[in-house]
N, C-alpha and C. Protein backbone atom coordinates (compact mmCIF):
# COMPACT_ATOMS: atom_id res chain seq x y z
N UNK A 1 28.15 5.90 11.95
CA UNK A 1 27.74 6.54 10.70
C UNK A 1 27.90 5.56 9.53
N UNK A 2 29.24 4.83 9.32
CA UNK A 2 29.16 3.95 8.50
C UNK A 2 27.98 2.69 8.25
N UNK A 3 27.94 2.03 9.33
CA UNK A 3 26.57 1.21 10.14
C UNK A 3 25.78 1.69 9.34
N UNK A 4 24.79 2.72 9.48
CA UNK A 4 23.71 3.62 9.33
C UNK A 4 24.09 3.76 7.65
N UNK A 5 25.09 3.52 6.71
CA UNK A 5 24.81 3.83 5.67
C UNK A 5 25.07 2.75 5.30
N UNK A 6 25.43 1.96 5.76
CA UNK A 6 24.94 0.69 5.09
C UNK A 6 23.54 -0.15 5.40
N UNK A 7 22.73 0.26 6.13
CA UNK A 7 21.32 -0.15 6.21
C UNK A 7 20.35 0.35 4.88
N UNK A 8 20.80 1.69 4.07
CA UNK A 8 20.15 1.73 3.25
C UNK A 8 19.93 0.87 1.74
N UNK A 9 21.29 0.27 1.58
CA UNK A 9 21.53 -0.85 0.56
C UNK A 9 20.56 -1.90 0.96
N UNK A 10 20.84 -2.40 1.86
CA UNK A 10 20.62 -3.69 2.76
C UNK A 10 18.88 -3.73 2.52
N UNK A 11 18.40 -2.34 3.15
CA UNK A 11 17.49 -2.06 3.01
C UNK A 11 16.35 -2.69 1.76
N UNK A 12 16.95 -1.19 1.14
CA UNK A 12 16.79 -0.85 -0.68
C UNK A 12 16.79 -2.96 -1.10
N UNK A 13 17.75 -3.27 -1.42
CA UNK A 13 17.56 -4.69 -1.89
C UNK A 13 16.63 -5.64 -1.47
N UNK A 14 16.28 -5.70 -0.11
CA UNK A 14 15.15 -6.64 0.71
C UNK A 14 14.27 -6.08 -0.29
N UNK A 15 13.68 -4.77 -0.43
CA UNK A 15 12.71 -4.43 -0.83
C UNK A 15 12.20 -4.57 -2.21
N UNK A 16 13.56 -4.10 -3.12
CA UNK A 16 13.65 -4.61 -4.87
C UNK A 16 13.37 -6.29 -5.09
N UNK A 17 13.83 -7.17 -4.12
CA UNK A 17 13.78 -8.83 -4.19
C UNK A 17 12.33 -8.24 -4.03
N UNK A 18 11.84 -8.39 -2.85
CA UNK A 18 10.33 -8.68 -2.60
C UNK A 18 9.42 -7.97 -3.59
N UNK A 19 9.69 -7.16 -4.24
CA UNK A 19 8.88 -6.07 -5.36
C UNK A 19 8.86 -7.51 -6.13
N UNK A 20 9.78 -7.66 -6.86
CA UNK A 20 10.32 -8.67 -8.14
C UNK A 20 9.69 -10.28 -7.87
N UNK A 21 9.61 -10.90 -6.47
CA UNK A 21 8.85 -11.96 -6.11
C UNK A 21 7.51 -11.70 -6.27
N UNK A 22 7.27 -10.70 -5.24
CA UNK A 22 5.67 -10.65 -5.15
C UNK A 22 4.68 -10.28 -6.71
N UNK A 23 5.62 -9.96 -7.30
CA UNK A 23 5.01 -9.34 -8.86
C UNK A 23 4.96 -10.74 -9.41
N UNK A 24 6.47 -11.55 -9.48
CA UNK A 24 6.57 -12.68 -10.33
C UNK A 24 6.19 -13.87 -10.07
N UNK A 25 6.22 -14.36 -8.49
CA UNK A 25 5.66 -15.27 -7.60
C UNK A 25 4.16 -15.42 -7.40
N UNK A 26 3.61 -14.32 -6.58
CA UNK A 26 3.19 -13.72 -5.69
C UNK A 26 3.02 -13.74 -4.21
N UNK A 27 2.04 -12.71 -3.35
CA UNK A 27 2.66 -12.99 -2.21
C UNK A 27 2.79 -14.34 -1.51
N UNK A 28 1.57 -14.65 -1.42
CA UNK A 28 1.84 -16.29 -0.83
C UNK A 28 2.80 -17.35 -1.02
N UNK A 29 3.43 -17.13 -2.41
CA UNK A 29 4.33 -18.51 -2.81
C UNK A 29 5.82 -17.39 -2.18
N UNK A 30 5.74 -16.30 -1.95
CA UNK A 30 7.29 -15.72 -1.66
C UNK A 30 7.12 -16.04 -0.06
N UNK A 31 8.65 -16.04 0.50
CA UNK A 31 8.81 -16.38 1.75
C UNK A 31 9.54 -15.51 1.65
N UNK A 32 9.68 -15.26 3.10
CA UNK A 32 11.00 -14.33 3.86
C UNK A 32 12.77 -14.75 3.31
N UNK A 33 12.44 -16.20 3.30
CA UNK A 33 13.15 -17.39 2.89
C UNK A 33 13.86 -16.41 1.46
N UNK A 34 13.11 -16.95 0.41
CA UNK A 34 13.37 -16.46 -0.90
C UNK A 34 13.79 -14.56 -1.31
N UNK A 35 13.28 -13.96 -0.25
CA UNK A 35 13.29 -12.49 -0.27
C UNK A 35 14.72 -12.58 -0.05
N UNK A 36 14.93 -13.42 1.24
CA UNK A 36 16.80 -12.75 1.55
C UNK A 36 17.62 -13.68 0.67
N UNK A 37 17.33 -14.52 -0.25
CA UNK A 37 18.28 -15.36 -0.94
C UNK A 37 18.71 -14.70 -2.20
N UNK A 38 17.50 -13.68 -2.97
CA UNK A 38 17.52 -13.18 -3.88
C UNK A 38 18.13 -11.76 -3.69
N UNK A 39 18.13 -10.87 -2.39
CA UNK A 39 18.73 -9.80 -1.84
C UNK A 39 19.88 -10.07 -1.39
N UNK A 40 20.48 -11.39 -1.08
CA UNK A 40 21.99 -11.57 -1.01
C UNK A 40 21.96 -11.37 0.32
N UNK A 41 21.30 -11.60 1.01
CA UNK A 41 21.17 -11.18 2.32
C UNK A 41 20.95 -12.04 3.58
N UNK A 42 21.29 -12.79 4.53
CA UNK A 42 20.80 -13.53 5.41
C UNK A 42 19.39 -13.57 6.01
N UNK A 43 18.80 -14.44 6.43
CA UNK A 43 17.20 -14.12 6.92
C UNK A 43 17.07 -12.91 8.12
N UNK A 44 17.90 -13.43 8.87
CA UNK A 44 17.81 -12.67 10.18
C UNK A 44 18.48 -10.89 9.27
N UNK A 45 18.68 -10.79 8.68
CA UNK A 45 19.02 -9.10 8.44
C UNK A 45 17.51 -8.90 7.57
N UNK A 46 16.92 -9.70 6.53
CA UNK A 46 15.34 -9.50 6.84
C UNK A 46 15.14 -8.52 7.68
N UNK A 47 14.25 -9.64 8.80
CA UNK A 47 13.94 -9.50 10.05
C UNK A 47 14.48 -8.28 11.01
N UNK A 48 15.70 -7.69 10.60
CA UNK A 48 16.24 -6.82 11.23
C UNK A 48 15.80 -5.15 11.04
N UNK A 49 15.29 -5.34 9.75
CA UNK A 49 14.94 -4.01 9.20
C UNK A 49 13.33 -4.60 8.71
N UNK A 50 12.85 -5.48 8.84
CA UNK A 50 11.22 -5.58 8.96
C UNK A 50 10.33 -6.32 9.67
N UNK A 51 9.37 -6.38 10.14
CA UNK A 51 8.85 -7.62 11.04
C UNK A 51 8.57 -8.64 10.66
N UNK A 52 8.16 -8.49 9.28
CA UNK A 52 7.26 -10.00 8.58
C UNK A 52 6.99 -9.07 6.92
N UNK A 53 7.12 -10.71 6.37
CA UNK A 53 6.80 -10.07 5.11
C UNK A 53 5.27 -9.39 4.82
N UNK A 54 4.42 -9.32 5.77
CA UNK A 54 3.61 -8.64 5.52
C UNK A 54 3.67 -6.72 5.63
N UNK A 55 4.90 -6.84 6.38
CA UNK A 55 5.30 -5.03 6.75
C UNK A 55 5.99 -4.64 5.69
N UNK A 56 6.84 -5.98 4.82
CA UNK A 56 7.65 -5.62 3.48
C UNK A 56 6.73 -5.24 2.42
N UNK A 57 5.49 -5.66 2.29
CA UNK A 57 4.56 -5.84 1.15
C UNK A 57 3.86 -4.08 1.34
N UNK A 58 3.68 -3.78 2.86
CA UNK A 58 3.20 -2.92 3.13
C UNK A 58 3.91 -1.33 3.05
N UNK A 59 4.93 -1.56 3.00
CA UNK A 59 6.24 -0.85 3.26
C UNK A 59 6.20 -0.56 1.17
N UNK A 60 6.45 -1.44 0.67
CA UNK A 60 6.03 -1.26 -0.84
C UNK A 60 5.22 -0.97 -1.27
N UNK A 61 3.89 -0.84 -1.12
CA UNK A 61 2.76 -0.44 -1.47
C UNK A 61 3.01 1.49 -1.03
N UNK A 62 3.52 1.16 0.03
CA UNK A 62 3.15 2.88 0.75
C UNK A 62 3.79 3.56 -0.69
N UNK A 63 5.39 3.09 -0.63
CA UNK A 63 6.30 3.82 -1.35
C UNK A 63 5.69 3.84 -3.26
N UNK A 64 5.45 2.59 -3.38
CA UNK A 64 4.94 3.15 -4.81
C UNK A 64 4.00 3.79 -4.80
N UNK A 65 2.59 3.91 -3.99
CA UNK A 65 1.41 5.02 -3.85
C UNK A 65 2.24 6.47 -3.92
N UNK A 66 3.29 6.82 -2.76
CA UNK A 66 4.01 7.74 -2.59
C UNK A 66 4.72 8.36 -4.16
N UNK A 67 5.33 7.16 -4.69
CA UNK A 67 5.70 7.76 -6.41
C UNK A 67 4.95 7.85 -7.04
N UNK A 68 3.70 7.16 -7.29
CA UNK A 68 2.95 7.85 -8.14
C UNK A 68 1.84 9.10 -7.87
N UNK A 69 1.78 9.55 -6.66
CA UNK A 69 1.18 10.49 -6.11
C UNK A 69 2.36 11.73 -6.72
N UNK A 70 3.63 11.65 -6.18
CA UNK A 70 4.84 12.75 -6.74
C UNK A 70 4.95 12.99 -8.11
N UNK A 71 4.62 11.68 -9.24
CA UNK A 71 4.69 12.14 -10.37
C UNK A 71 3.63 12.61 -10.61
N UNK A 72 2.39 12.61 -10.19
CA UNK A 72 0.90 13.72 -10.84
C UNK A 72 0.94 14.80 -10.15
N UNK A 73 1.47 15.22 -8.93
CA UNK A 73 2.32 16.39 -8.45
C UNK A 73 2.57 17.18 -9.44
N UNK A 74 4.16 16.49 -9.74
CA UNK A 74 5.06 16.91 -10.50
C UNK A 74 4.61 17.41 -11.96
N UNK A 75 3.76 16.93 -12.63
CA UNK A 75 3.30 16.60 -13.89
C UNK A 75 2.79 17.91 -13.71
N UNK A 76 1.50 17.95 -13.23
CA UNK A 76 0.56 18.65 -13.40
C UNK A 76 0.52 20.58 -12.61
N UNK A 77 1.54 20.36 -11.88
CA UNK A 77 2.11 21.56 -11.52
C UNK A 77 1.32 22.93 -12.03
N UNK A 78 1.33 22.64 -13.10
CA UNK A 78 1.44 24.09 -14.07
C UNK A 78 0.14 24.14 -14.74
N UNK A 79 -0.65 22.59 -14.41
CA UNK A 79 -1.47 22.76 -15.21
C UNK A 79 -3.22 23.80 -14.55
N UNK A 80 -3.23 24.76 -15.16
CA UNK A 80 -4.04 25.50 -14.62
C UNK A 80 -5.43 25.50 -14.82
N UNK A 81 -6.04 24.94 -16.21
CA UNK A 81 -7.43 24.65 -16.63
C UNK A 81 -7.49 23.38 -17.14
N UNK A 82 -9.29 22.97 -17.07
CA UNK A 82 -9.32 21.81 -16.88
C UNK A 82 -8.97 20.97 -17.88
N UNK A 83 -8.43 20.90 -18.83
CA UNK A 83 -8.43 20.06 -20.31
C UNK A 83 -6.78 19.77 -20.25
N UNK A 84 -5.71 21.04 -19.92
CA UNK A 84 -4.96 20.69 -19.71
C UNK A 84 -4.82 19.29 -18.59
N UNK A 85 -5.01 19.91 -17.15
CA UNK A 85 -5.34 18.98 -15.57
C UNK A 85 -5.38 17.77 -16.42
N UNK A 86 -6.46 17.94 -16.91
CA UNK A 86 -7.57 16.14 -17.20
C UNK A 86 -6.30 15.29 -18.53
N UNK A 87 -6.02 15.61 -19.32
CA UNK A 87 -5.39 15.38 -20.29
C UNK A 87 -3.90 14.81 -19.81
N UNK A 88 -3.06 16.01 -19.03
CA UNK A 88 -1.83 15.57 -18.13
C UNK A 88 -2.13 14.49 -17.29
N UNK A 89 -3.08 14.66 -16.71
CA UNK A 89 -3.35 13.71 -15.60
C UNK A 89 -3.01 11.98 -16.40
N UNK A 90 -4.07 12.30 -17.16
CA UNK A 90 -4.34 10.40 -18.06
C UNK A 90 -2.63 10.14 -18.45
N UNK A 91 -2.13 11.06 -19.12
CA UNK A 91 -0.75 10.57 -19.86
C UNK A 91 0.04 10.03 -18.51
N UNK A 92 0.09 11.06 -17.35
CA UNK A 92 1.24 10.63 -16.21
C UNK A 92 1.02 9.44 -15.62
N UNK A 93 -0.57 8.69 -15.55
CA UNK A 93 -0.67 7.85 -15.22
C UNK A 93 -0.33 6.46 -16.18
N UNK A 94 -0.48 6.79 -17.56
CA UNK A 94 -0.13 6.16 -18.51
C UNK A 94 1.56 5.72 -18.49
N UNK A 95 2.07 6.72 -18.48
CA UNK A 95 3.75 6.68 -18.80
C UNK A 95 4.39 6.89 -17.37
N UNK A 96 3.98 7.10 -16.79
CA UNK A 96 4.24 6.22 -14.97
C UNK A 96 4.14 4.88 -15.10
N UNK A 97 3.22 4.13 -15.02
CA UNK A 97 2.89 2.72 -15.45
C UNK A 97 3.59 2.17 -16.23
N UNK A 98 4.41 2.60 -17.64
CA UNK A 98 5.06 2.00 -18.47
C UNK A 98 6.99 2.04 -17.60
N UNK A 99 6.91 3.14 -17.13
CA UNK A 99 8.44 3.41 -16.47
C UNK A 99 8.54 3.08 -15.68
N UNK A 100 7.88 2.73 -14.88
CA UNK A 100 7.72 1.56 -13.57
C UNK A 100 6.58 0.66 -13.72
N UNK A 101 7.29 -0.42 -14.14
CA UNK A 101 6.56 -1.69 -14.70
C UNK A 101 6.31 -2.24 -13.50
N UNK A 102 7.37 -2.74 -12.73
CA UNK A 102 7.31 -3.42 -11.48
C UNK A 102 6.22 -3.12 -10.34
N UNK A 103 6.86 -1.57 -10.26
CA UNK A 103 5.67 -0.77 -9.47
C UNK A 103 4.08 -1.07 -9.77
N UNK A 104 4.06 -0.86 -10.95
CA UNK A 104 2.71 -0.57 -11.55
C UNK A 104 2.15 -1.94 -11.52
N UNK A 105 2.54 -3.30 -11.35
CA UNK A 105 2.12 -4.63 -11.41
C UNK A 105 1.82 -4.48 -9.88
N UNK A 106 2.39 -4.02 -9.49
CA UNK A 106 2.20 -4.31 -7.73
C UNK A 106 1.21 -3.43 -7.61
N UNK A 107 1.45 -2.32 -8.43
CA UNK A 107 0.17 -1.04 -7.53
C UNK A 107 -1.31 -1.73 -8.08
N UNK A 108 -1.59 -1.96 -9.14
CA UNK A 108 -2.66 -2.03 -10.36
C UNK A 108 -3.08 -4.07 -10.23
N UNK A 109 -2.15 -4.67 -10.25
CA UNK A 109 -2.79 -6.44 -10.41
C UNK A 109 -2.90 -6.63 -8.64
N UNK A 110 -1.96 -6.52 -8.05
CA UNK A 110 -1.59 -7.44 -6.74
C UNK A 110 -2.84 -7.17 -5.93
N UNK A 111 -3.93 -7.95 -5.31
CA UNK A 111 -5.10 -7.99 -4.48
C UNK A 111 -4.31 -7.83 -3.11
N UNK A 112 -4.37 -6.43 -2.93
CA UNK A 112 -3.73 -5.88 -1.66
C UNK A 112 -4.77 -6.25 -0.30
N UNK A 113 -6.08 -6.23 -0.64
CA UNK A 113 -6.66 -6.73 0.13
C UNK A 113 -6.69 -7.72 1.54
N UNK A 114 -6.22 -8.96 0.43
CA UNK A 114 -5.61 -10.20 0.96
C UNK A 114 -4.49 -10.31 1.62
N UNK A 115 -3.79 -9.33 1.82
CA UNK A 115 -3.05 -9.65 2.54
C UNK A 115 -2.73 -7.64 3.29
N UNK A 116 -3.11 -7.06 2.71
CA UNK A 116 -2.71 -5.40 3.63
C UNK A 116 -3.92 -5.55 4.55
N UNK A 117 -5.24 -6.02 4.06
CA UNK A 117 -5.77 -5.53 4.99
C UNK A 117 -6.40 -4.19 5.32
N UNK A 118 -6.51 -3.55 5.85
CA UNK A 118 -6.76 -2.06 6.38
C UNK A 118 -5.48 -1.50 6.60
N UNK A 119 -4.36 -1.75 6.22
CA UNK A 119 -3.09 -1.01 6.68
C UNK A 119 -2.89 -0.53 5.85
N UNK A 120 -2.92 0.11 4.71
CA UNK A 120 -2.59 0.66 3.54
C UNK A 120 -3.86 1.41 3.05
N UNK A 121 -4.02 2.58 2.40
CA UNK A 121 -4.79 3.54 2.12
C UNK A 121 -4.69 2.61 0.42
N UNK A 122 -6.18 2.92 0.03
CA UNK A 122 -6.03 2.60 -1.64
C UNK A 122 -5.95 3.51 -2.54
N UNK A 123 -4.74 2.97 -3.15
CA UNK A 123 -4.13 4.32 -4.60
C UNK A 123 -5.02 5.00 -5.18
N UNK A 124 -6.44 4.41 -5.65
CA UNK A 124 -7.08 5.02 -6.37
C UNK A 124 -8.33 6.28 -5.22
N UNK A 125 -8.01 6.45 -4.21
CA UNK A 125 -9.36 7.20 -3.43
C UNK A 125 -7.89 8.65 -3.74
N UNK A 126 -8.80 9.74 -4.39
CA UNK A 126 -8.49 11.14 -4.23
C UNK A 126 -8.32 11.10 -2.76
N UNK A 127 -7.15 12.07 -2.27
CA UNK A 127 -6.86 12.43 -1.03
C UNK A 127 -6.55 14.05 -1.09
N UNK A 128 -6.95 14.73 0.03
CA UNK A 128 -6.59 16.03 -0.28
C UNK A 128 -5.25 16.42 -0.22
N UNK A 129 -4.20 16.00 -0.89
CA UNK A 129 -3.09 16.25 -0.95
C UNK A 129 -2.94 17.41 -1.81
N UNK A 130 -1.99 17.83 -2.63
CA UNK A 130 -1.28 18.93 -3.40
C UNK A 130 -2.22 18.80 -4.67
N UNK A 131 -1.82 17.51 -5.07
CA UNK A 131 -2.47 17.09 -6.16
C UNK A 131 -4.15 17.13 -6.05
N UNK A 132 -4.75 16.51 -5.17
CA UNK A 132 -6.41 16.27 -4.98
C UNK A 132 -6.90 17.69 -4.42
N UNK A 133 -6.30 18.42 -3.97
CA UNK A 133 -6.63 19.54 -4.04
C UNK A 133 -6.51 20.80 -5.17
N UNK A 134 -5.70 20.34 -6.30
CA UNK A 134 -5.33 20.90 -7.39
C UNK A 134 -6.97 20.69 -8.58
N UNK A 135 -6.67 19.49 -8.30
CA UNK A 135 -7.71 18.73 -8.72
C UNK A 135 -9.03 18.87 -8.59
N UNK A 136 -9.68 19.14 -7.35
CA UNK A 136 -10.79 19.20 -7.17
C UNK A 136 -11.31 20.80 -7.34
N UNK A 137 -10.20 21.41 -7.16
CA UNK A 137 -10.50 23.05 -7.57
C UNK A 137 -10.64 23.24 -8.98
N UNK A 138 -9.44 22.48 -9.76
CA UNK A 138 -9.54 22.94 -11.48
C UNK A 138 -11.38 22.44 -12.00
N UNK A 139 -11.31 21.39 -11.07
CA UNK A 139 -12.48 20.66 -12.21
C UNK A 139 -13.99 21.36 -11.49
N UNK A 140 -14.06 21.40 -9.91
CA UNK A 140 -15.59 22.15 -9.53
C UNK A 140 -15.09 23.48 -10.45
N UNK A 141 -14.43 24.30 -10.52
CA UNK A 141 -14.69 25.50 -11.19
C UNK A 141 -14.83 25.18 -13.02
N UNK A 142 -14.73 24.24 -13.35
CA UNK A 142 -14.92 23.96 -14.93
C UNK A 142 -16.56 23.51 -14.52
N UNK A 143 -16.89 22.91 -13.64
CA UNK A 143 -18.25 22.01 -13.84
C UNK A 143 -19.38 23.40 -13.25
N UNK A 144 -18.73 24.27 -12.52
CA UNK A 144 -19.62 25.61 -12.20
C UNK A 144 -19.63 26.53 -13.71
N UNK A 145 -18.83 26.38 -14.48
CA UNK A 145 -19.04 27.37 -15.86
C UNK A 145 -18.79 26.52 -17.03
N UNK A 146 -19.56 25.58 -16.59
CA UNK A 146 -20.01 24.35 -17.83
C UNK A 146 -18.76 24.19 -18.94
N UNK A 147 -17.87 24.08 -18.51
CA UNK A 147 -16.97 23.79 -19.29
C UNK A 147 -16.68 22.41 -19.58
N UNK A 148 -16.94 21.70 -18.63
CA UNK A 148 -17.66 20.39 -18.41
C UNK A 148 -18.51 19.76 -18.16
N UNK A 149 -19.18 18.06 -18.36
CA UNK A 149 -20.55 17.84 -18.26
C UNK A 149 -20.71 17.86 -16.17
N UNK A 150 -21.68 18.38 -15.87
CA UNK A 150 -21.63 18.56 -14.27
C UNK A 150 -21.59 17.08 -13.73
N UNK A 151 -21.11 16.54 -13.47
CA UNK A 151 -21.24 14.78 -13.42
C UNK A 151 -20.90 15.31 -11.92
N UNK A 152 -21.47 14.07 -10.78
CA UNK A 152 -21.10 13.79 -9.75
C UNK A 152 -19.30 13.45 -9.78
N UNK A 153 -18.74 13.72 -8.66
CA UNK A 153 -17.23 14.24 -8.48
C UNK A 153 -16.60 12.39 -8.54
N UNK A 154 -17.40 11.52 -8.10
CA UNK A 154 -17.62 10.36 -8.29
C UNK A 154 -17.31 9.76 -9.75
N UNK A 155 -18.04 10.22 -11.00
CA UNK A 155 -18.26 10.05 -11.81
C UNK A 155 -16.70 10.47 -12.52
N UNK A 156 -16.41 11.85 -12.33
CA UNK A 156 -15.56 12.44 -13.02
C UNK A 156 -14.07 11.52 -12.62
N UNK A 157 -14.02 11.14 -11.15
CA UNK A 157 -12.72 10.50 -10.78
C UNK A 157 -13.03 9.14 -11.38
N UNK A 158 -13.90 8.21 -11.88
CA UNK A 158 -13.86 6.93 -12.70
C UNK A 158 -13.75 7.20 -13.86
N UNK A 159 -13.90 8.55 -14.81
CA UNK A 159 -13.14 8.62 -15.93
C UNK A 159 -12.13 9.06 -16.15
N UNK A 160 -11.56 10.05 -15.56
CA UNK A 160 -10.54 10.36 -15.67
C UNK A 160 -9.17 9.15 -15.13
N UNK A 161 -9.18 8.43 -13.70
CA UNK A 161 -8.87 7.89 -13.48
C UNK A 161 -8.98 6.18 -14.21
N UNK A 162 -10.29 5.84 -14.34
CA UNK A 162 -10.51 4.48 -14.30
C UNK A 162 -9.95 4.68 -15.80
N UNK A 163 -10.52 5.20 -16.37
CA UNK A 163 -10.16 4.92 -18.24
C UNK A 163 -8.42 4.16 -18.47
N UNK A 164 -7.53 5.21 -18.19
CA UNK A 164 -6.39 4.89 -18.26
C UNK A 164 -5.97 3.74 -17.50
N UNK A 165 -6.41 3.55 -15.85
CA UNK A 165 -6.30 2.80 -15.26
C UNK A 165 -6.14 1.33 -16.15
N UNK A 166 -8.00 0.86 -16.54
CA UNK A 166 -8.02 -0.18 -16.85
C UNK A 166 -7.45 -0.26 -18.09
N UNK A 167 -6.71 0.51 -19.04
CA UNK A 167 -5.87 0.20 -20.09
C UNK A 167 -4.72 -0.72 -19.63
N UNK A 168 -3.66 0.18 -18.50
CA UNK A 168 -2.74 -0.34 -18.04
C UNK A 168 -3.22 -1.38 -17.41
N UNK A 169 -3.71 -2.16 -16.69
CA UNK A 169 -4.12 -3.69 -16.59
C UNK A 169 -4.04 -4.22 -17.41
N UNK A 170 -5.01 -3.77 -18.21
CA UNK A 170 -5.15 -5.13 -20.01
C UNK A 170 -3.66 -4.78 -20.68
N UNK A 171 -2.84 -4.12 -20.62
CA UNK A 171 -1.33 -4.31 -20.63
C UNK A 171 -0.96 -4.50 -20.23
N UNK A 172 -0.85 -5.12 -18.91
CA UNK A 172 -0.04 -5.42 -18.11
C UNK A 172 -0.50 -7.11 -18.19
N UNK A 173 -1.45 -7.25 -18.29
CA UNK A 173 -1.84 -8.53 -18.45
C UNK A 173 -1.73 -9.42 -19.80
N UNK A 174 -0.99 -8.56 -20.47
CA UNK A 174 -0.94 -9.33 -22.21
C UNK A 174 -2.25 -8.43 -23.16
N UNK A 175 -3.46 -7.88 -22.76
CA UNK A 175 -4.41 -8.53 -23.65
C UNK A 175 -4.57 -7.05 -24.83
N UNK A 176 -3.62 -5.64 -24.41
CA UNK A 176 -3.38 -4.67 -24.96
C UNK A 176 -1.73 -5.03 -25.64
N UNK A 177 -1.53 -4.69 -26.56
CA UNK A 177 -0.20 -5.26 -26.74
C UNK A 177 0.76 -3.45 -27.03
N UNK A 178 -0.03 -2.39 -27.24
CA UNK A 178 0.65 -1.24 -27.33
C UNK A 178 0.78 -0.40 -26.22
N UNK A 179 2.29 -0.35 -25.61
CA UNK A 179 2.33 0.06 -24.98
C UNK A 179 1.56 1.61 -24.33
N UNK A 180 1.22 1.74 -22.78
CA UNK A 180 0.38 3.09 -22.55
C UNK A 180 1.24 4.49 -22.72
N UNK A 181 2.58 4.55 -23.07
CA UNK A 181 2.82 6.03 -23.85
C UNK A 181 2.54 6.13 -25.58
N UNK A 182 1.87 4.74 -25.77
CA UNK A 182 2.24 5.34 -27.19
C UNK A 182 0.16 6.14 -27.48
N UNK A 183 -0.51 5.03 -26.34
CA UNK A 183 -1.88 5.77 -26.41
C UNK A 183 -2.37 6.71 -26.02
N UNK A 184 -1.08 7.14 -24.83
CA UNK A 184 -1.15 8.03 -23.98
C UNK A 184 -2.09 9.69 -24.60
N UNK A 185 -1.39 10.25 -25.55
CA UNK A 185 -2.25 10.97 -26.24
C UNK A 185 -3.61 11.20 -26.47
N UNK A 186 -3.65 10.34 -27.35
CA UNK A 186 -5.14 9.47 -27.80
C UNK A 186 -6.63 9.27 -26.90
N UNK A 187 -5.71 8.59 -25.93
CA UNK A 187 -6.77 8.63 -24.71
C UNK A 187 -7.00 9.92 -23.56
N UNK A 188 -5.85 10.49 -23.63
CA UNK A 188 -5.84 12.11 -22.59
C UNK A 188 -6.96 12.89 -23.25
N UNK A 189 -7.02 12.86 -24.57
CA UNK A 189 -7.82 13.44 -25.31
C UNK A 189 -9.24 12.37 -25.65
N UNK A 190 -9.62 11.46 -25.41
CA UNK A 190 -10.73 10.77 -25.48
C UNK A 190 -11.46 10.85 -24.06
N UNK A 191 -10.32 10.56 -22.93
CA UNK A 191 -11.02 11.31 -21.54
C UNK A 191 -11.55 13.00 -21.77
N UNK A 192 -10.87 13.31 -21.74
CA UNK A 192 -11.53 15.09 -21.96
C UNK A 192 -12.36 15.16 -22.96
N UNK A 193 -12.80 14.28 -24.17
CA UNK A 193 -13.76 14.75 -24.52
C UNK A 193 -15.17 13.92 -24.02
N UNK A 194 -15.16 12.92 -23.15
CA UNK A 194 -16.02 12.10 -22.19
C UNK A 194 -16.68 13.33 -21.33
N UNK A 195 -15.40 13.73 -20.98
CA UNK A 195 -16.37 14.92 -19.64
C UNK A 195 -16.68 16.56 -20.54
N UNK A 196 -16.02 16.67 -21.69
CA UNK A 196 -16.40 18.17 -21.97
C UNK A 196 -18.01 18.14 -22.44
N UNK A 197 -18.13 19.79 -21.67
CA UNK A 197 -19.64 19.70 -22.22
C UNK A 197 -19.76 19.56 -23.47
N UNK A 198 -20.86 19.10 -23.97
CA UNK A 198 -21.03 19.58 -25.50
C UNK A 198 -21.97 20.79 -25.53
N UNK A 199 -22.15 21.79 -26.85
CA UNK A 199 -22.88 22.91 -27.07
C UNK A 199 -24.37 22.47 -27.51
């Protein structure tokens, strides 16, 4: 039992080093090497709890998809019509991104491509989870009683999603310099009025 609770530290740290490399490095210049030097950790205990740094990279990706899927969960819970949905939605993704910086460099810059491959699902495809099913009900029943413009379901997930999205990039990259809770507002409400119908 003791054993077993100490794998979760051991764990937990491999994983915080490699977050903090692969963000600040990236993947190619980080080694397994540098992951366990910065985790305080020997190589072979690496290796013990992952196969290759490609299962570490992968193993991180799952888990931040996994948190930011729980916080638009969480967020949006309550939210029952679409202006609320659409509005909550932009801010959680906004001020998610700012509270997990690390995360959000890895979820949003890192070309997962190149190195996940097909092993990792991409953050941005709606899934019918809690949330994408919350989701796709609030908004077909707004776009059936024109409460919104009827846009392909396509359309509606690149504004609602992409808008905020590509903010947090151009902040994350230098070229926005105010942080995404302080626009967070601003823009929840510039998305919703993108998709509300007009009279």
């Amino acid at each position: 039992m003791r054993q077993e609770a100490q794998k979760v530290p051991v764990r937990r740290a491999i994983l915080a080093s490699a977050l903090k490399l692969f963000t600040d490095e990236g993947f190619y210049k980080t080694t397994v090497k540098d992951i366990a030097r910065l985790a305080k950790v020997s190589v072979g205990a690496v290796y013990k709890h992952f196969n290759s740094k490609q299962e570490i990279a992968q193993v991180l990706f799952e888990e931040a998809v996994s948190l930011f899927k729980t916080a638009l969960i969480d967020a949006t819970k309550d939210a029952e019509d679409a202006k609320t949905l659409v509005i909550t939605t932009v801010k959680t993704i906004l001020i998610f991104s700012e509270k997990n910086l690390k995360l959000s460099r890895y979820l949003w810059l890192c070309r997962h491509d190149e190195f996940l491959k097909e092993i990792t699902s991409k953050p941005s495809v709606l899934r019918y989870d809690e949330f994408g099913k919350r989701f796709s009900s609030v908004i077909n029943f707004a776009r059936k009683t024109r409460l919104i413009e009827p846009y392909p379901a396509t359309i509606i997930w690149t504004i609602v999603f992409g808008i905020p999205l590509s903010y947090v990039r151009d902040w994350l990259d230098g070229i926005m310099h105010q942080p995404p809770s302080v626009v967070s507002n601003n823009l929840g409400l510039a998305v919703w009025r993108a998709l509300h119908a007009k009279d």
